[in-house]
C-alpha atoms as a PDB file:
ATOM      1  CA  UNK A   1       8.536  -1.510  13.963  1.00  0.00           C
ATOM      2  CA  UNK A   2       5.881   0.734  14.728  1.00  0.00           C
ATOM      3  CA  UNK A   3       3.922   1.696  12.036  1.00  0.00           C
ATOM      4  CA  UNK A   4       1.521   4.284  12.271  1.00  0.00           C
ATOM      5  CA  UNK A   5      -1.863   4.209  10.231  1.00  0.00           C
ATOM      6  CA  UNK A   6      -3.845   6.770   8.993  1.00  0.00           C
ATOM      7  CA  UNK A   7      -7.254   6.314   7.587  1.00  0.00           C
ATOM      8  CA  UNK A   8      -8.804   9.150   5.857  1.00  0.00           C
ATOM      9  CA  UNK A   9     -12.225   8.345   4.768  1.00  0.00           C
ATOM     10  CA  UNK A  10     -15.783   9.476   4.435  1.00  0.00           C
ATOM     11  CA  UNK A  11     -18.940   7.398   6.400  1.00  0.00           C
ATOM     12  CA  UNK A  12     -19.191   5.947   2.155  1.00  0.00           C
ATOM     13  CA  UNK A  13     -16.167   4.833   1.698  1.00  0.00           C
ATOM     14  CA  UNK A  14     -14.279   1.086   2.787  1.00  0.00           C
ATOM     15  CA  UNK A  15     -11.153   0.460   3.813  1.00  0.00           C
ATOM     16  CA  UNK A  16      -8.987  -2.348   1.795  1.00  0.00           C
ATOM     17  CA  UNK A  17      -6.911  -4.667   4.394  1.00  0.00           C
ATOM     18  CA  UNK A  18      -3.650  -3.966   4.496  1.00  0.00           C
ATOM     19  CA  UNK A  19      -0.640  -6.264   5.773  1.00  0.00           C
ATOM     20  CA  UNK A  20       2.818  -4.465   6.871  1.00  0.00           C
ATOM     21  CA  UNK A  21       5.826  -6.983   6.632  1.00  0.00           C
ATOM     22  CA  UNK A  22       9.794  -6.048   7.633  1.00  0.00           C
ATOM     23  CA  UNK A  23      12.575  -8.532   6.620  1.00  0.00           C
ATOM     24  CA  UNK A  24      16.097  -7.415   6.988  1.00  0.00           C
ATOM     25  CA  UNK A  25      16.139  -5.617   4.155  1.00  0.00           C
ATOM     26  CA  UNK A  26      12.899  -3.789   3.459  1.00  0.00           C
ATOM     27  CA  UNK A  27       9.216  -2.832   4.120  1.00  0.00           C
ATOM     28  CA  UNK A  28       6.486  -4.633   2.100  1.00  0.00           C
ATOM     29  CA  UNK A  29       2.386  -2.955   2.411  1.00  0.00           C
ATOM     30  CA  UNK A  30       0.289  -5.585   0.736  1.00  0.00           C
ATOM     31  CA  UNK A  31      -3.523  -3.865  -0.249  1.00  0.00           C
ATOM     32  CA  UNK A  32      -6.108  -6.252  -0.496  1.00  0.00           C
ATOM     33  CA  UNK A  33      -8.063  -4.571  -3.587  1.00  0.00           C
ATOM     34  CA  UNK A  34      -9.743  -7.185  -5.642  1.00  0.00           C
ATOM     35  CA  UNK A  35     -11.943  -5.864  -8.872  1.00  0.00           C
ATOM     36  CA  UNK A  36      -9.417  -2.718  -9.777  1.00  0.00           C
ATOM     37  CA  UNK A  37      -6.496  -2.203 -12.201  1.00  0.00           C
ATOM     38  CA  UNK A  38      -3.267  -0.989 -11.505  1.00  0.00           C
ATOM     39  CA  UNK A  39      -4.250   2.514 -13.470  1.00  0.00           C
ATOM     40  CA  UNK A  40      -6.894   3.213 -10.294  1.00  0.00           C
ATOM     41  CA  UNK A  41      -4.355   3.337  -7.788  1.00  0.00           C
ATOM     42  CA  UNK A  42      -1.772   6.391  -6.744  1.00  0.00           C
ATOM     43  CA  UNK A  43       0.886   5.647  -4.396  1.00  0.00           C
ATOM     44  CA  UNK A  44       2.545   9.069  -3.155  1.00  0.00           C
ATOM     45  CA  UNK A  45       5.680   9.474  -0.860  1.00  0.00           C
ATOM     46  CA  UNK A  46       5.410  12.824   0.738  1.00  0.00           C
ATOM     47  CA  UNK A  47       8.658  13.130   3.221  1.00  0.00           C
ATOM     48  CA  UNK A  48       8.026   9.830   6.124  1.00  0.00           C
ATOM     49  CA  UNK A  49       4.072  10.021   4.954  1.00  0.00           C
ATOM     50  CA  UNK A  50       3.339   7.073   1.798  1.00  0.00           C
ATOM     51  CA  UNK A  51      -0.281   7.594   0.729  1.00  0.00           C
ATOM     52  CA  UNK A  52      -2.037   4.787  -1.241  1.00  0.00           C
ATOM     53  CA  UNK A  53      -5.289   6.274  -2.667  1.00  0.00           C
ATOM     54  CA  UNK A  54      -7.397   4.574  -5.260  1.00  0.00           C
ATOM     55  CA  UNK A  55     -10.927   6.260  -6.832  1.00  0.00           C
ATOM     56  CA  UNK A  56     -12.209   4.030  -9.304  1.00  0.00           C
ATOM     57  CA  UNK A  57     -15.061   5.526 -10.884  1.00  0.00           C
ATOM     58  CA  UNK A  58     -18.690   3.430 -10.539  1.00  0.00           C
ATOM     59  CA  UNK A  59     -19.406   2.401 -13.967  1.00  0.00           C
ATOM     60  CA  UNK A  60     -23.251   2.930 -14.765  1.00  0.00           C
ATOM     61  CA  UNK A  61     -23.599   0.701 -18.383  1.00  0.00           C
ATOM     62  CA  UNK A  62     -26.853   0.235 -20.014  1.00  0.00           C
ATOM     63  CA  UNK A  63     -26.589  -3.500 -20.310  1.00  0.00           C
ATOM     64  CA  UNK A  64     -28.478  -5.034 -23.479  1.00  0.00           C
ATOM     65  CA  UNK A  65     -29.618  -8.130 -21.909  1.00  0.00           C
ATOM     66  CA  UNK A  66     -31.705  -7.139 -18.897  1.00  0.00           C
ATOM     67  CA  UNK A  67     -31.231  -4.880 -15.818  1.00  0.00           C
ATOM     68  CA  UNK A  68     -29.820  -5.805 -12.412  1.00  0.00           C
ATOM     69  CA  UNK A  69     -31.971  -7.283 -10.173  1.00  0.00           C
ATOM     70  CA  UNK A  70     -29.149  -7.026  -7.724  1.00  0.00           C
ATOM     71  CA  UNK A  71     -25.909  -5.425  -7.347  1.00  0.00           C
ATOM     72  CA  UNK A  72     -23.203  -5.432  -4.993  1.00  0.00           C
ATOM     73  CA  UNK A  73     -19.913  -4.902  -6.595  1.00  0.00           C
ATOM     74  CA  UNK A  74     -18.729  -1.802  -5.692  1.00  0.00           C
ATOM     75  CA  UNK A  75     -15.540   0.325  -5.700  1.00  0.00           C
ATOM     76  CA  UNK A  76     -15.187   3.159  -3.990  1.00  0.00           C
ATOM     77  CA  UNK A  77     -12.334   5.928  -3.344  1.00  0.00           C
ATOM     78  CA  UNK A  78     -10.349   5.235  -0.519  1.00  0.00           C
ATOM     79  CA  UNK A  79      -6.925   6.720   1.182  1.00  0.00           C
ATOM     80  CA  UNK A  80      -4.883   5.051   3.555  1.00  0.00           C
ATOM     81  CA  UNK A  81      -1.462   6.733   4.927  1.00  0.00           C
ATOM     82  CA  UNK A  82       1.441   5.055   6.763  1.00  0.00           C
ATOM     83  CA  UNK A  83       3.933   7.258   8.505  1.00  0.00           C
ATOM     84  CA  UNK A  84       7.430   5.730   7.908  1.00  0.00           C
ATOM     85  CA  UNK A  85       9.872   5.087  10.196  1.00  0.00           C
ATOM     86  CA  UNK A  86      12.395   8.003  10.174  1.00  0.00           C
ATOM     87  CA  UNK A  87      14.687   8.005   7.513  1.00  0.00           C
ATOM     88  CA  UNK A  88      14.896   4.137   6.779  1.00  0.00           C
ATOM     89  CA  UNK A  89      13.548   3.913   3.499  1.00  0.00           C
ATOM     90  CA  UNK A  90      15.499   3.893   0.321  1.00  0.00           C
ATOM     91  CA  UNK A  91      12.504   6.697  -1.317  1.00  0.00           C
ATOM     92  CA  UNK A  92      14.397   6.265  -5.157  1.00  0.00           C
ATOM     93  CA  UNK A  93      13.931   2.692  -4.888  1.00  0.00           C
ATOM     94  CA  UNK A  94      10.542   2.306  -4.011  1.00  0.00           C
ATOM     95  CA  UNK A  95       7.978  -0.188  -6.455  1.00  0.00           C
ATOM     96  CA  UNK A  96       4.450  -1.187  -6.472  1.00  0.00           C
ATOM     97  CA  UNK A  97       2.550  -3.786  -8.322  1.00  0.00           C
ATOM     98  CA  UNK A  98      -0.646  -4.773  -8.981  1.00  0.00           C
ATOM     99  CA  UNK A  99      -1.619  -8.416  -9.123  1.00  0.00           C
ATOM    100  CA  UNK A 100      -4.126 -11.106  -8.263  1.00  0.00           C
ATOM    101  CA  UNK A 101      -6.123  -8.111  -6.416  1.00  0.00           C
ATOM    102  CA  UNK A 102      -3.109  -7.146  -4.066  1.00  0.00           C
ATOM    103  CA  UNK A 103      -0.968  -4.198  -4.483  1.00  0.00           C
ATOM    104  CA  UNK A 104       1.729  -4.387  -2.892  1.00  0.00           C
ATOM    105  CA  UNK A 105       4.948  -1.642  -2.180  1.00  0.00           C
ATOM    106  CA  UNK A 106       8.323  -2.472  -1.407  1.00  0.00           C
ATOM    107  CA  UNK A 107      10.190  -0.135   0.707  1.00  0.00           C
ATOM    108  CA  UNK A 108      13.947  -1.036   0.521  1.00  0.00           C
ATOM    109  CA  UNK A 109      15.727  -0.380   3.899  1.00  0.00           C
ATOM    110  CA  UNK A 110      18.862   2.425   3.973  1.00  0.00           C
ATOM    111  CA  UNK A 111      21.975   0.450   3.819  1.00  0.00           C
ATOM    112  CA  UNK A 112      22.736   1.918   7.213  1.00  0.00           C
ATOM    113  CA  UNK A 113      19.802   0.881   8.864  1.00  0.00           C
ATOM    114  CA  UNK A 114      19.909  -2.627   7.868  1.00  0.00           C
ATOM    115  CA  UNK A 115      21.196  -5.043  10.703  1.00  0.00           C
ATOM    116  CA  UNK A 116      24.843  -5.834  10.696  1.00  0.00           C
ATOM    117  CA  UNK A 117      26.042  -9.572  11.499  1.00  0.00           C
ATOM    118  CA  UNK A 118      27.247  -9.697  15.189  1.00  0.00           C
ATOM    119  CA  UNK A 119      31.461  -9.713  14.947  1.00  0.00           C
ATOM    120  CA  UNK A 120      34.125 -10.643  17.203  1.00  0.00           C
ATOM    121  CA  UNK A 121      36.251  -7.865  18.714  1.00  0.00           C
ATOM    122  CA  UNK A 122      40.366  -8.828  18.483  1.00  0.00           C
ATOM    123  CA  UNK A 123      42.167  -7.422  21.959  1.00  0.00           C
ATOM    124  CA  UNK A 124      45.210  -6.014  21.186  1.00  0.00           C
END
């Protein structure tokens, strides 16, 4: 399946990884997004265009016991939109989840779309 990408970001923002799997029976994205919580993310379905945005806020704390020294944890906004292969996906039935620092979507396949076991013709 060809899955086309697109990246829309500025020259200060990074790009998470992303893995695209197919089984039979659906899509899976997997976003490789260590350090955020599920309530940074927004996952949008706009006809065949699914946009995964995040834009986690820098935090700038006053800590007590010293100042950095250095610091390279960041998180910054990104977008990343797939287009989706015409009219495949199942849009009710589509979840996300946040865990271990992957989010990852499930697109469940159209019934119709799905492949169909290979049968045996009878000749009448």
């Amino acid at each position: 399946m060809d899955w086309t990408n697109s990246n829309f970001a500025d020259m200060n923002s990074t790009l998470p990884a992303v893995n695209v799997k197919e089984s039979d029976d659906e899509y899976v994205i997997e976003v490789a997004a260590p350090g955020l919580s599920k309530d940074d993310f927004k996952v949008d379905l706009d006809n065949d265009r699914l946009t995964i945005s995040s834009e986690k806020q820098e935090e700038n704390k006053t800590e007590e016991n010293g100042k950095y020294t250095q610091r390279e944890f960041r998180y910054q906004a990104f977008q990343r939109t797939f287009h989706l292969p015409g009219n495949t996906v199942e849009s009710e039935k589509i979840a996300a989840k946040y865990k271990d620092g992957i989010l990852c979507v499930t697109l469940p396949k159209r019934e119709e779309v799905k492949p169909k076991p290979a049968k045996q013709i009878k000749i009448s």
